[in-house]
C-alpha atoms as a PDB file:
ATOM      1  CA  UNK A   1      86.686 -74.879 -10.845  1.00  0.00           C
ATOM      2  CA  UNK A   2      88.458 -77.206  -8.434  1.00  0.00           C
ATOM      3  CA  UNK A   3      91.932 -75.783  -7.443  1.00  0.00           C
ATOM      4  CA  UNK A   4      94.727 -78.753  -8.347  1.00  0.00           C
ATOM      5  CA  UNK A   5      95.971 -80.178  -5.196  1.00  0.00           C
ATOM      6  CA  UNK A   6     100.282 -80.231  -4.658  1.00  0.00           C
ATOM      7  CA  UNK A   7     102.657 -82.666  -3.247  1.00  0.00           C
ATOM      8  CA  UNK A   8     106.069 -81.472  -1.458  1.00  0.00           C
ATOM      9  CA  UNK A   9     108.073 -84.720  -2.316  1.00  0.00           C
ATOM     10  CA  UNK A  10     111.639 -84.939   0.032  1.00  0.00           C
ATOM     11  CA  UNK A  11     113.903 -87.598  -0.868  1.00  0.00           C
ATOM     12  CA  UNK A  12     114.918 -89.094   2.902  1.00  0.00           C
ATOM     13  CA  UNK A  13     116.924 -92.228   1.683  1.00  0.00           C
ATOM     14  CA  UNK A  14     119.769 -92.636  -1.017  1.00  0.00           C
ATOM     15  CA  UNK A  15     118.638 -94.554  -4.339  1.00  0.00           C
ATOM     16  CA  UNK A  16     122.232 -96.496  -3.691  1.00  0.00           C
ATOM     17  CA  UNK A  17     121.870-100.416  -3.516  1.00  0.00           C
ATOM     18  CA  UNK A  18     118.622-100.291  -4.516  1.00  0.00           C
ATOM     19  CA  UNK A  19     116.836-101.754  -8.232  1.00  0.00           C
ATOM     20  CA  UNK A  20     117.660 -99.617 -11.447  1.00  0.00           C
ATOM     21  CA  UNK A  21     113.702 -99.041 -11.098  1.00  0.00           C
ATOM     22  CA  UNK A  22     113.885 -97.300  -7.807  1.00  0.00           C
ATOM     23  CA  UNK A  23     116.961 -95.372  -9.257  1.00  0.00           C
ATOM     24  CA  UNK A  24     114.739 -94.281 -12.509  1.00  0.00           C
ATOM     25  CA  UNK A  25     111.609 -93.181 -10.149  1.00  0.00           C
ATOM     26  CA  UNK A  26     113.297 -91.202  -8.086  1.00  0.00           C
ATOM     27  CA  UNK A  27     114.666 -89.222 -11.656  1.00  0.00           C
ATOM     28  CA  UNK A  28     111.138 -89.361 -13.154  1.00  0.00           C
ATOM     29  CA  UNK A  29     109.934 -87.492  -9.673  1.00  0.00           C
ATOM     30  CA  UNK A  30     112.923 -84.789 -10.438  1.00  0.00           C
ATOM     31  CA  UNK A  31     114.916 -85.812  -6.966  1.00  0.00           C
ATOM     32  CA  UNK A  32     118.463 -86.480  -7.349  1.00  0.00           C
ATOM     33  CA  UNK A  33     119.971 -85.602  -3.817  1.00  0.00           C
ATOM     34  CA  UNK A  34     119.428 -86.100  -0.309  1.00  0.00           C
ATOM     35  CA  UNK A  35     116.991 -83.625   1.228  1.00  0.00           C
ATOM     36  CA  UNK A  36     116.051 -82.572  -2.361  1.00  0.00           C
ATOM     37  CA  UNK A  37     111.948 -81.362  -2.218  1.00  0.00           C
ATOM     38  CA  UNK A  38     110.214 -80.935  -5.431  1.00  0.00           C
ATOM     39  CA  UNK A  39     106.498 -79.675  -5.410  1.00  0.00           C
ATOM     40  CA  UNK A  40     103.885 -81.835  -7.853  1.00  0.00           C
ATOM     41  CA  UNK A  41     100.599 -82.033  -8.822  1.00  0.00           C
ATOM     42  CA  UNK A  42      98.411 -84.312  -6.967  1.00  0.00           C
ATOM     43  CA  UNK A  43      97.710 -86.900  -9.916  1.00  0.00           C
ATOM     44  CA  UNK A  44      96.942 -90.663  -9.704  1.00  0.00           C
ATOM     45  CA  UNK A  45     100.446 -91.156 -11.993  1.00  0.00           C
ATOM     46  CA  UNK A  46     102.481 -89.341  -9.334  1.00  0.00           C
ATOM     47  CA  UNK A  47     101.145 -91.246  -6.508  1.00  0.00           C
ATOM     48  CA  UNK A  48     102.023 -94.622  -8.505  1.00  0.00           C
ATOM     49  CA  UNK A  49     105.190 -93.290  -8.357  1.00  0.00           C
ATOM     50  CA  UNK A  50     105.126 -92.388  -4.961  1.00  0.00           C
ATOM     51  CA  UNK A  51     104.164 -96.074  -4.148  1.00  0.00           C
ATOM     52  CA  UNK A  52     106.425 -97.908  -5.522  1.00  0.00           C
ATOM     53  CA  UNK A  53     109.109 -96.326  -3.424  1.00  0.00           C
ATOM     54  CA  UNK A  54     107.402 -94.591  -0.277  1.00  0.00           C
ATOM     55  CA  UNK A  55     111.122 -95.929   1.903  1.00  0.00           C
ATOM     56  CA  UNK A  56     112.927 -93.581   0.090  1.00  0.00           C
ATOM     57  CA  UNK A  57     110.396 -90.536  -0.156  1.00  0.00           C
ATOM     58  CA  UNK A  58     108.426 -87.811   3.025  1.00  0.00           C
ATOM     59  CA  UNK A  59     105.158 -86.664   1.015  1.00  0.00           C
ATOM     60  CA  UNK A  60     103.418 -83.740   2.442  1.00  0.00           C
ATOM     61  CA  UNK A  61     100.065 -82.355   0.790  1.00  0.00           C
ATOM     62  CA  UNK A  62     100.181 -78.702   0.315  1.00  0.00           C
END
């Protein structure tokens, strides 16, 4: 069985002044502050999320 890759997501940029979208990907993720990390699974849905706003977000593969 393949062993499920994870993501360590930082937020590096505030969601302030940018599109309600932004705002409500950066909540779906589970980041609300600066510097905030939050580990996820490596699925294709996360890294749509992760593209949509990859000026706000580090992503590291663990």
């Amino acid at each position: 069985m393949a062993k499920i890759k994870t993501l360590r997501i930082t937020q590096i940029k505030s969601g302030i002044g940018y599109k309600p979208k932004a705002k409500a990907t950066l909540k779906a993720l589970g980041l609300r502050k600066m510097q905030q990390t939050v580990e996820q699974n490596d699925t294709p849905v996360i890294r749509g999320m992760i593209n949509v706003i990859p000026y706000l977000l580090k992503v590291e593969e663990v």
